[in-house]
Each structure stands twice: as C-alpha cells, then as structure tokens.
C-alpha atoms as a PDB file:
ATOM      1  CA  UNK A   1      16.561  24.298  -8.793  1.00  0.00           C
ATOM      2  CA  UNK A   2      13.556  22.422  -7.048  1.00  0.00           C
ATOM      3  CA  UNK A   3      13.432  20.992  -3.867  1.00  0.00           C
ATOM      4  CA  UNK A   4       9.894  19.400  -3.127  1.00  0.00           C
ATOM      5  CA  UNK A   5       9.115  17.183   0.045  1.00  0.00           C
ATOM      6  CA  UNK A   6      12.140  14.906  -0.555  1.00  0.00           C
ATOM      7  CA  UNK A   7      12.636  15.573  -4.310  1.00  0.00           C
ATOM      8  CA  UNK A   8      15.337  17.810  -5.292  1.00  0.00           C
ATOM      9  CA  UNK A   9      16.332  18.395  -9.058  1.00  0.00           C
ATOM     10  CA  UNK A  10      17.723  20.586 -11.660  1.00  0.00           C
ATOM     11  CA  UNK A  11      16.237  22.170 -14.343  1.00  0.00           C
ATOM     12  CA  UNK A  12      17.482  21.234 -17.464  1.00  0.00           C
ATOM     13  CA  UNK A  13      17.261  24.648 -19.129  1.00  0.00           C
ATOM     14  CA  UNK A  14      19.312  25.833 -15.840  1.00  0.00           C
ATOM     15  CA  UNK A  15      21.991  28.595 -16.721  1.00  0.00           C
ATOM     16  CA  UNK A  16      24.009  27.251 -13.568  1.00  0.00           C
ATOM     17  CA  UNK A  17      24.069  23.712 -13.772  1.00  0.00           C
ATOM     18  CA  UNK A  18      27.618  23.091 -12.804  1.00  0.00           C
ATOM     19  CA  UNK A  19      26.525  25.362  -9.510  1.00  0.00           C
ATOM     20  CA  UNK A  20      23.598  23.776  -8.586  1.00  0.00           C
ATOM     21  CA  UNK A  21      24.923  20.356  -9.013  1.00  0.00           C
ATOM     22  CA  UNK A  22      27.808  21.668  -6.331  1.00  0.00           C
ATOM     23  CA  UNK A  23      24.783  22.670  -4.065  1.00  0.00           C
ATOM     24  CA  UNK A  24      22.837  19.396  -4.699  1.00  0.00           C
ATOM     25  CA  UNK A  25      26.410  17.465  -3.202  1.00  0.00           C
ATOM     26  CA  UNK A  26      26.626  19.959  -0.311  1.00  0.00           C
ATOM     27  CA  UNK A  27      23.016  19.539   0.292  1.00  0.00           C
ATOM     28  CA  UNK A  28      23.223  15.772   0.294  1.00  0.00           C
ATOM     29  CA  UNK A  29      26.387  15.263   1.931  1.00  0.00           C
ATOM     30  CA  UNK A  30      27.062  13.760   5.280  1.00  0.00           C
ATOM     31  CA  UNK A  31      27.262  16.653   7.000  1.00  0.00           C
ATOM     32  CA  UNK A  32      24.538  18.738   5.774  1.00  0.00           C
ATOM     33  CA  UNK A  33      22.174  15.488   6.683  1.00  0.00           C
ATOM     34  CA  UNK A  34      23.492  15.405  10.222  1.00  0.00           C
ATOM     35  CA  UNK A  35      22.562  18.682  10.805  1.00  0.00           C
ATOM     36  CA  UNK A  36      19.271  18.015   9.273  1.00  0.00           C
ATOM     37  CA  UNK A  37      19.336  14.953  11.897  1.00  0.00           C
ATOM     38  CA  UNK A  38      19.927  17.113  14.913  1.00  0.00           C
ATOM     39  CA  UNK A  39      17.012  19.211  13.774  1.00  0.00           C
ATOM     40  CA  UNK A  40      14.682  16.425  13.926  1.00  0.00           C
ATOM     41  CA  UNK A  41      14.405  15.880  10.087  1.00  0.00           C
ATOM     42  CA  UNK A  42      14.699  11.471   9.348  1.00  0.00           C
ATOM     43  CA  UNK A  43      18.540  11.436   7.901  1.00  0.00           C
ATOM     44  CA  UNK A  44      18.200  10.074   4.054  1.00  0.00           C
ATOM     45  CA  UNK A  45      21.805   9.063   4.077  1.00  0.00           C
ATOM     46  CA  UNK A  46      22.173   5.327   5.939  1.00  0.00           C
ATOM     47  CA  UNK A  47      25.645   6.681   7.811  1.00  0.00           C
ATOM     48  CA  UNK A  48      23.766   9.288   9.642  1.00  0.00           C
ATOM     49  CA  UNK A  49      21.122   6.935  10.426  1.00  0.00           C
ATOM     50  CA  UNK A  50      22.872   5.314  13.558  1.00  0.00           C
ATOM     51  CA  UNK A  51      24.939   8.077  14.094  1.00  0.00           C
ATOM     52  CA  UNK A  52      24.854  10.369  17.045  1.00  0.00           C
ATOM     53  CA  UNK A  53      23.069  12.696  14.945  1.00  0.00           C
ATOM     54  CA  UNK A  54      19.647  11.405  14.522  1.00  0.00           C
ATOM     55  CA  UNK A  55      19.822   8.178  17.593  1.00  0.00           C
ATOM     56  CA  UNK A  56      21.039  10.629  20.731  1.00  0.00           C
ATOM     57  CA  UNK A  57      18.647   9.380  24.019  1.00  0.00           C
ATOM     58  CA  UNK A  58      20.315  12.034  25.455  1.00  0.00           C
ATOM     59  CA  UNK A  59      18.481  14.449  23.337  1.00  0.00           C
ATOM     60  CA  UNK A  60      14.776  14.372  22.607  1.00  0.00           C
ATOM     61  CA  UNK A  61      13.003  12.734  21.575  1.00  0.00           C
ATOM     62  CA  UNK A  62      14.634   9.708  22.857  1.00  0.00           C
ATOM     63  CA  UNK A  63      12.449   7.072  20.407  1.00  0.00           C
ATOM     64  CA  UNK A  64      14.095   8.676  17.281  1.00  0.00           C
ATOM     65  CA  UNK A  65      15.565   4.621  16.532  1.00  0.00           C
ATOM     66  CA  UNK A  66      11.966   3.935  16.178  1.00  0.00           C
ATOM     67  CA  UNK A  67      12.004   6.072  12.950  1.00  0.00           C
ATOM     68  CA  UNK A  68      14.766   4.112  11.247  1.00  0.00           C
ATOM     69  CA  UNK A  69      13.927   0.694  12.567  1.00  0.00           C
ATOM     70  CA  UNK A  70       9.775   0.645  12.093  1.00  0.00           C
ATOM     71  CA  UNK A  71       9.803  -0.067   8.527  1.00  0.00           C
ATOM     72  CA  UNK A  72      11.569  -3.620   8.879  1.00  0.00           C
ATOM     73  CA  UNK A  73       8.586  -4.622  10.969  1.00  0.00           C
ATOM     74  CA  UNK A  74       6.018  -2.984   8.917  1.00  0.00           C
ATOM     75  CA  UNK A  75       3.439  -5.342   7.150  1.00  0.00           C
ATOM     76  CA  UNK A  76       2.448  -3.668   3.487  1.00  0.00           C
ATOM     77  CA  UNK A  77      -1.498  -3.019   4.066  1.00  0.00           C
ATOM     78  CA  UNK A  78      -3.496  -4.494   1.080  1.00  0.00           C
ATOM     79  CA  UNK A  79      -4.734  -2.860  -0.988  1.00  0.00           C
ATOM     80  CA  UNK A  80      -8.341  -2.687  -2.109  1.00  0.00           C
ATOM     81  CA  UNK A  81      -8.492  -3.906  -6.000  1.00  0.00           C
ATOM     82  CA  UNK A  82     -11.730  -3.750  -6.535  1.00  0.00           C
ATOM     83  CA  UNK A  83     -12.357  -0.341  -4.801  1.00  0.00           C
ATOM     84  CA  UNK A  84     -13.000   1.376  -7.320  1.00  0.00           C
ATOM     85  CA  UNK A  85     -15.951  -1.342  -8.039  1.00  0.00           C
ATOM     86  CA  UNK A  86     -16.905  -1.012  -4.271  1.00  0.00           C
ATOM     87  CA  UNK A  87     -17.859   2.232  -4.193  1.00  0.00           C
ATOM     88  CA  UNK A  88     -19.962   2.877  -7.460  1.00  0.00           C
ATOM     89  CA  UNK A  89     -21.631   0.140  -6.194  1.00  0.00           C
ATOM     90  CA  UNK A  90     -21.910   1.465  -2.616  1.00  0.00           C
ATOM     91  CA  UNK A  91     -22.471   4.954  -3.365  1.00  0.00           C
ATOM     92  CA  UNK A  92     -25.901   3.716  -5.574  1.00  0.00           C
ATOM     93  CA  UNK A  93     -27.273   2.219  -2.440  1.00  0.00           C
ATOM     94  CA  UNK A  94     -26.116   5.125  -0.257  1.00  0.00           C
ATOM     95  CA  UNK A  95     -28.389   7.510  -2.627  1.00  0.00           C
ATOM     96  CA  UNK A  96     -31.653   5.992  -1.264  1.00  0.00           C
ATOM     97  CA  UNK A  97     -30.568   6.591   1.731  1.00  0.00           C
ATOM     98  CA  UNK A  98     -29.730  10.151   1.012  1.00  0.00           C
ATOM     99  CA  UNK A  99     -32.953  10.377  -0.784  1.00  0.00           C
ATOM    100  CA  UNK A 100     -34.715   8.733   2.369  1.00  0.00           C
ATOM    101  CA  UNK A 101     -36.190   5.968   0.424  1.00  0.00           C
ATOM    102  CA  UNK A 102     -34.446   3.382   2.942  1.00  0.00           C
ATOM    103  CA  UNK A 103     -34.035   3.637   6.120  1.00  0.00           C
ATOM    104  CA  UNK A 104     -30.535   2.907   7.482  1.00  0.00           C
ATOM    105  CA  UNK A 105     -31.844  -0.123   8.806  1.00  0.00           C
ATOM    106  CA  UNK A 106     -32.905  -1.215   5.108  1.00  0.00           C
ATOM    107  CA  UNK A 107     -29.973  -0.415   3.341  1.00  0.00           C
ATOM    108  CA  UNK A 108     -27.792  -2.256   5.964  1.00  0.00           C
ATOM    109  CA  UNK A 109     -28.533  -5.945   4.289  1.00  0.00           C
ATOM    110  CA  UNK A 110     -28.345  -4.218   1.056  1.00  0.00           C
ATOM    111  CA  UNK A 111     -24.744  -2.775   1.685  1.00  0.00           C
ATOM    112  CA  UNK A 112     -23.797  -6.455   2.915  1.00  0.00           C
ATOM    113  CA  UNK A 113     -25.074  -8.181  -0.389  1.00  0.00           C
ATOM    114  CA  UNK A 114     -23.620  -6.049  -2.709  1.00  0.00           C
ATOM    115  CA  UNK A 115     -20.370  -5.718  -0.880  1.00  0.00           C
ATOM    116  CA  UNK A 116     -19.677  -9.404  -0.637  1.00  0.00           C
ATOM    117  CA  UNK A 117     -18.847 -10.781  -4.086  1.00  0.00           C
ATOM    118  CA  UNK A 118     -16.662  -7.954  -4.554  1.00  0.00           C
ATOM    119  CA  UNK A 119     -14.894  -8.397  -1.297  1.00  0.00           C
ATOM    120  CA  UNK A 120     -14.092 -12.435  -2.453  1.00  0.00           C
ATOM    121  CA  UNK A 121     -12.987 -11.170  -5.559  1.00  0.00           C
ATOM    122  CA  UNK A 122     -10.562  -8.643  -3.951  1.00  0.00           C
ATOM    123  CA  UNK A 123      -9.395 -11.813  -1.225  1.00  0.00           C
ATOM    124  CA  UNK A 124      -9.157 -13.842  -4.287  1.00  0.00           C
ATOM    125  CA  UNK A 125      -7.307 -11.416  -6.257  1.00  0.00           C
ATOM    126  CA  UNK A 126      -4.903 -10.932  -3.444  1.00  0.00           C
ATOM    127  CA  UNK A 127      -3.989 -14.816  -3.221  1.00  0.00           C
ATOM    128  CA  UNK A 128      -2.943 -14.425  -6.912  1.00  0.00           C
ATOM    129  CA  UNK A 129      -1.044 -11.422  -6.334  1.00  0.00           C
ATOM    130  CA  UNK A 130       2.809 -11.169  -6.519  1.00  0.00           C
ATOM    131  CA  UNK A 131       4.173 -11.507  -2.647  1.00  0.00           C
ATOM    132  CA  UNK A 132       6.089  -8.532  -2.211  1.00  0.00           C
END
C-alpha cells in the first residue's frame, strides 16, 4: 500500500489485496475524513465539507469555509506558452550581463526587444486557446 500527498493505491503484486482494499474504505470513509477535518486536514469527501467537522467558527481557525469555497472564485492564471522560448532567449542576453559586457542599463532595451514578439505570440496564442 502507498499513500502519497493525496494519492493512495494498491500494489498490484499485493499479497493482501482484499485487506488493503478494506483499509482504503475505512480510510476514505466519512468518518475517518471527519476526523481528518477536525485535525485541520481539507475533507476530500463533499459531506464533510459543510459539516461541523471541517466549518466549526467555534473552533480555530474560524476561516476554514474559505478553504472549500476559494476555488469557485479562483481565476485559472495563464499560462506562459512560449516560456520555454522566453527564456533561451532571455538567458542569451542575461550572459553578457554575467560576462559584464553590458551593463544592466544596456541590456534593459535588449530584454524589452526580444521579449516582445514572444509575449504577442503568447497573448495571441491565448485568444485561440480553449476557454476553460
């Protein structure tokens, strides 16, 4: 048996498999996540979510709602698609800095010139991109 971050699993060359799968429902159940709830650990089962368990003002913190409720107001940050781009092209003007043949002065334009088509191309790329 494995249980990493929020993973759990069973291995299939597991001698106990019948067992561990009776673990893995204890583990999971609605009990066991309350009392993961009460300890401060975000509730992965949607019944325990509102429940008493994890949203208690009386006990602290008294925000815990926050937790649960962020993520319908959460906007997905962008992400870069030319990054990888970006910074080969960024890290080349960076080394004459490094290698104090610019100052930083000097390389500032340079940064901006080489930065901008690939910056419209990642705008651009986002307009085209599936809304999510």
């Amino acid at each position: 048996m494995s249980w990493a971050g929020a993973a759990l699993s069973i291995f299939r060359t597991t001698k106990y498999a019948d067992q561990t799968w009776e673990l893995f429902k204890h583990m999971t159940s609605k009990e066991s996540s309350a009392l993961l709830a009460r300890q401060g650990f975000a509730p992965a089962r949607l019944s325990v979510v509102n429940s008493p368990a994890w949203v208690d003002p009386s006990q602290p913190p008294a925000s815990m709602k926050v937790v649960t409720e962020g993520p319908k107001y959460i906007v997905p940050f962008p992400k870069s698609t030319t990054w990888s781009e970006w910074l080969q092209v960024v890290e080349k003007e960076l080394d004459a800095l490094w290698s104090n043949k610019v100052t930083a002065a000097q390389l500032s334009p340079r940064l901006k010139e080489v930065s901008a088509p690939l910056e419209k191309k990642n705008l651009d790329n986002l307009k085209n991109a599936p809304k999510l």
